[in-house]
N, C-alpha and C. Protein backbone atom coordinates (compact mmCIF):
# COMPACT_ATOMS: atom_id res chain seq x y z
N UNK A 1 147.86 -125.99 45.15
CA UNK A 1 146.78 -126.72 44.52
C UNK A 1 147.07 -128.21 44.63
N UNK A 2 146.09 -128.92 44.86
CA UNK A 2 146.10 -130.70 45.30
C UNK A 2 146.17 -131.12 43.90
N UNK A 3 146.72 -132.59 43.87
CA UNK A 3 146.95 -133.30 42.58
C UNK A 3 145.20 -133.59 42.42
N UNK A 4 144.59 -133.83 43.40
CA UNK A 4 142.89 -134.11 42.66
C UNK A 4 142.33 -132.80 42.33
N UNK A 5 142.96 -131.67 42.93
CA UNK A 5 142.05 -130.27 41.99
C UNK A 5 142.46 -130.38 40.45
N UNK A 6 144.23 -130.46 40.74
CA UNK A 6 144.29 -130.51 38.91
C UNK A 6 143.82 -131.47 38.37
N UNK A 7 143.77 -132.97 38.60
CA UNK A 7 143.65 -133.58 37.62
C UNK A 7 141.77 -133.39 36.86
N UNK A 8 141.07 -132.93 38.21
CA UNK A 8 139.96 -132.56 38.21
C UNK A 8 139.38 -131.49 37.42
N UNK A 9 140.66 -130.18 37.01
CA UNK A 9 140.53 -129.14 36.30
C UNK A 9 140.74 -130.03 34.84
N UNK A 10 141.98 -130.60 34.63
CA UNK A 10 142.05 -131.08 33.52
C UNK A 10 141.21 -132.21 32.72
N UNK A 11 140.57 -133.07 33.70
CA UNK A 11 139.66 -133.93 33.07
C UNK A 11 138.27 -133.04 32.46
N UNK A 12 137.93 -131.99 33.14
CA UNK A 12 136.84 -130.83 32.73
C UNK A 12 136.74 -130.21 31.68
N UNK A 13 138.22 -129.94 31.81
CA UNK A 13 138.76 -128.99 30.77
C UNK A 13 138.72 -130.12 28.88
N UNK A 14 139.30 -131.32 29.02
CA UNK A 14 138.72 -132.13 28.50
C UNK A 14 137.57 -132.69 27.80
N UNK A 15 136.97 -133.09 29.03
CA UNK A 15 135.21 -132.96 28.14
C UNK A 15 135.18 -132.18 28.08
N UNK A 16 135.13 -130.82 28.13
CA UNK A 16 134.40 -129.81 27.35
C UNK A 16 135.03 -129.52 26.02
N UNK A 17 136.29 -129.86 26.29
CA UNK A 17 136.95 -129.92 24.46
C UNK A 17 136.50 -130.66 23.90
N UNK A 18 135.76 -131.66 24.32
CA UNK A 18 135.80 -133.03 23.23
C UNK A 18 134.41 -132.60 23.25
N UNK A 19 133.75 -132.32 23.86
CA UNK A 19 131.68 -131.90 23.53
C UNK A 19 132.14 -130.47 22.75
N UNK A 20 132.86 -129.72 23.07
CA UNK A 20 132.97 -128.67 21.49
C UNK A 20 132.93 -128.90 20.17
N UNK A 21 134.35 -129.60 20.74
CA UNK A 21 134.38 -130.35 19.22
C UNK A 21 133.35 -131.13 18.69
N UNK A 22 132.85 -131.93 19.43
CA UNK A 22 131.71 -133.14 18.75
C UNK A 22 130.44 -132.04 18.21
N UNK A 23 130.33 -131.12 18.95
CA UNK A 23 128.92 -130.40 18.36
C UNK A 23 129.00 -129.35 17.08
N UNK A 24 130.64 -129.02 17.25
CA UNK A 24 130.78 -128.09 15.83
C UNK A 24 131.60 -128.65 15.08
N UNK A 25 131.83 -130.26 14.82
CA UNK A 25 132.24 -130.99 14.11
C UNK A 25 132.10 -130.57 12.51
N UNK A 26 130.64 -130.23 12.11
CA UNK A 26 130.11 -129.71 10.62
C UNK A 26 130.78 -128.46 10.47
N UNK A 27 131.06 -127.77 10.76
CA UNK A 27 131.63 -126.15 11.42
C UNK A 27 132.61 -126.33 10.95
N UNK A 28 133.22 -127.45 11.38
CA UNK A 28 135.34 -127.35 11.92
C UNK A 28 135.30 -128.06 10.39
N UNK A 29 135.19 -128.58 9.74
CA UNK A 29 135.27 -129.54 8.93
C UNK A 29 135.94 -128.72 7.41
N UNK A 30 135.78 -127.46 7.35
CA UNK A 30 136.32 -126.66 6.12
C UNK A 30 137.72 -126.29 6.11
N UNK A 31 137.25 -125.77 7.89
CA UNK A 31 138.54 -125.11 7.95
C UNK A 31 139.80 -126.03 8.46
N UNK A 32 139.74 -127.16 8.85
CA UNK A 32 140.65 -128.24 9.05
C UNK A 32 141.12 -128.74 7.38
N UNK A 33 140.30 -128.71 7.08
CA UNK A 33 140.75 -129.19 5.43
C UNK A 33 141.58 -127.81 4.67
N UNK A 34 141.04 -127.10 4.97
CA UNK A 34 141.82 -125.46 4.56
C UNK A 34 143.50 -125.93 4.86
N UNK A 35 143.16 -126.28 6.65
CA UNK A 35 145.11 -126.00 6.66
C UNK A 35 145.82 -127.14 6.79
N UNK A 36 144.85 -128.32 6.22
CA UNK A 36 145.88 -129.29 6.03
C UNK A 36 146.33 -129.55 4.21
N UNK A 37 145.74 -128.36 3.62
CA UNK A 37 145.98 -127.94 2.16
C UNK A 37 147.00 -126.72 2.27
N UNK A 38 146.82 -126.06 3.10
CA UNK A 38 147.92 -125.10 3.54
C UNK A 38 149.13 -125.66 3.55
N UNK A 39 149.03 -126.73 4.76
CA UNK A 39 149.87 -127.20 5.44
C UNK A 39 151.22 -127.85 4.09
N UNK A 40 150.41 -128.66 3.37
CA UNK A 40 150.97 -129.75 2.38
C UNK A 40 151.49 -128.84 1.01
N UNK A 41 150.94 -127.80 0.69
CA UNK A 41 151.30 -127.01 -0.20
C UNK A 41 152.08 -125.90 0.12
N UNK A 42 152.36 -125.58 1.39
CA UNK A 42 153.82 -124.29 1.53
C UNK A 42 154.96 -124.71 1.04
N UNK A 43 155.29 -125.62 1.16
CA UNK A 43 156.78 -126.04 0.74
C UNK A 43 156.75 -125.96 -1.01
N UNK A 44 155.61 -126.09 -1.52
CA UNK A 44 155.73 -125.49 -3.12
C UNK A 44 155.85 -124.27 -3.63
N UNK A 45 155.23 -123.45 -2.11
CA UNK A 45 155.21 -121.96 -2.81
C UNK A 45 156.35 -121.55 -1.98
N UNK A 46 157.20 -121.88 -0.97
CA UNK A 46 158.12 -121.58 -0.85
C UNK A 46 159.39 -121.83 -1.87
N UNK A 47 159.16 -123.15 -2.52
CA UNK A 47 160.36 -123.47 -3.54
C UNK A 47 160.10 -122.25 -4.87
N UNK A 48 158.80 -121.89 -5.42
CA UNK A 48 158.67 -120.88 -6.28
C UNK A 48 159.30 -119.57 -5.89
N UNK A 49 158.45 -119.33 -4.19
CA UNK A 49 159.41 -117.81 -3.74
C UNK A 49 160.78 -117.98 -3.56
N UNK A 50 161.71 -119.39 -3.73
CA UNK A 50 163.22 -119.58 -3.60
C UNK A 50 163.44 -118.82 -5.23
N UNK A 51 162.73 -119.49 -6.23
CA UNK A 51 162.97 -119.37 -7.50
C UNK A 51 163.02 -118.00 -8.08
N UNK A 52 162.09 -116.94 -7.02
CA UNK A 52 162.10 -115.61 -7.50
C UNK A 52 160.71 -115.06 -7.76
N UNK A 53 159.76 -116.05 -7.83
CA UNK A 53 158.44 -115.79 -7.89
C UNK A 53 157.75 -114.89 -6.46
N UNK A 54 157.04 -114.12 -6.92
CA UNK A 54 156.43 -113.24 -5.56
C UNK A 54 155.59 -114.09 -4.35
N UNK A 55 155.43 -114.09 -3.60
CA UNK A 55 154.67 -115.06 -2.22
C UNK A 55 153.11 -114.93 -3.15
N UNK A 56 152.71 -113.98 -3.42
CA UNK A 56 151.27 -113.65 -3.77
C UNK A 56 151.10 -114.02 -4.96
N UNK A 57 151.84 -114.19 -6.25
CA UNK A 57 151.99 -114.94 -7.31
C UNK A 57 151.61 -116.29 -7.21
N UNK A 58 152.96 -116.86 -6.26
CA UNK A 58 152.85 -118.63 -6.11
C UNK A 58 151.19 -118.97 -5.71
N UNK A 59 150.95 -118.32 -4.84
CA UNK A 59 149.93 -118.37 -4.44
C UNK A 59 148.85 -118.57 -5.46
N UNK A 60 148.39 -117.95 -5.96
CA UNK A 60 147.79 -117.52 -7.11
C UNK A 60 147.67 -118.33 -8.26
N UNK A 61 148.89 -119.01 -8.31
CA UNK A 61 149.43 -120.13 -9.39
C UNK A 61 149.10 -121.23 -8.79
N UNK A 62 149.28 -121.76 -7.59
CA UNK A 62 149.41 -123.13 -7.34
C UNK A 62 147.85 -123.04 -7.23
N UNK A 63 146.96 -122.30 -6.48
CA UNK A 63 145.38 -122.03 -6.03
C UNK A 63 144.71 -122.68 -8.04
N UNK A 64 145.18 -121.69 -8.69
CA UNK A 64 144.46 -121.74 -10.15
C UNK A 64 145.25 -122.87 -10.87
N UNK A 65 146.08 -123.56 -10.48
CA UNK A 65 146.68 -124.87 -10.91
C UNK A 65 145.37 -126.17 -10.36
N UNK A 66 145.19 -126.50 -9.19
CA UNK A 66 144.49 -126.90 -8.53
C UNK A 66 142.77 -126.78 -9.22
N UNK A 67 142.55 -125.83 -9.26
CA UNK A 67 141.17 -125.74 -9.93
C UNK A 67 140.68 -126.94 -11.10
């Protein structure tokens, strides 16, 4: 394969990620916020499941803490 097929696959491949994204922007918008709340809060429910608390507990606790 020639360096202008790939770079040609990859610039394609490109816009079409970035026109995905731009059109289901309203779409993506929950679930990006979902796992960057995920993301920032495991290390709390991991320090609870260090402590002895169940995975599904912490869970449960930190979710109804939050409320």
């Amino acid at each position: 394969m020639t360096l202008t097929r790939q770079m040609t696959f990859w610039v394609l491949t490109l816009v079409v990620g970035v026109l995905m994204l731009w059109m289901l922007h309203e779409i993506l918008l929950p679930f990006v916020a979902g796992m960057v709340l995920a993301y920032l809060l495991d290390p709390l429910a991991t320090r609870l499941e260090r402590m002895g608390v169940n995975r599904l507990v912490a869970t449960l606790a930190i979710t109804a803490r939050s409320c």
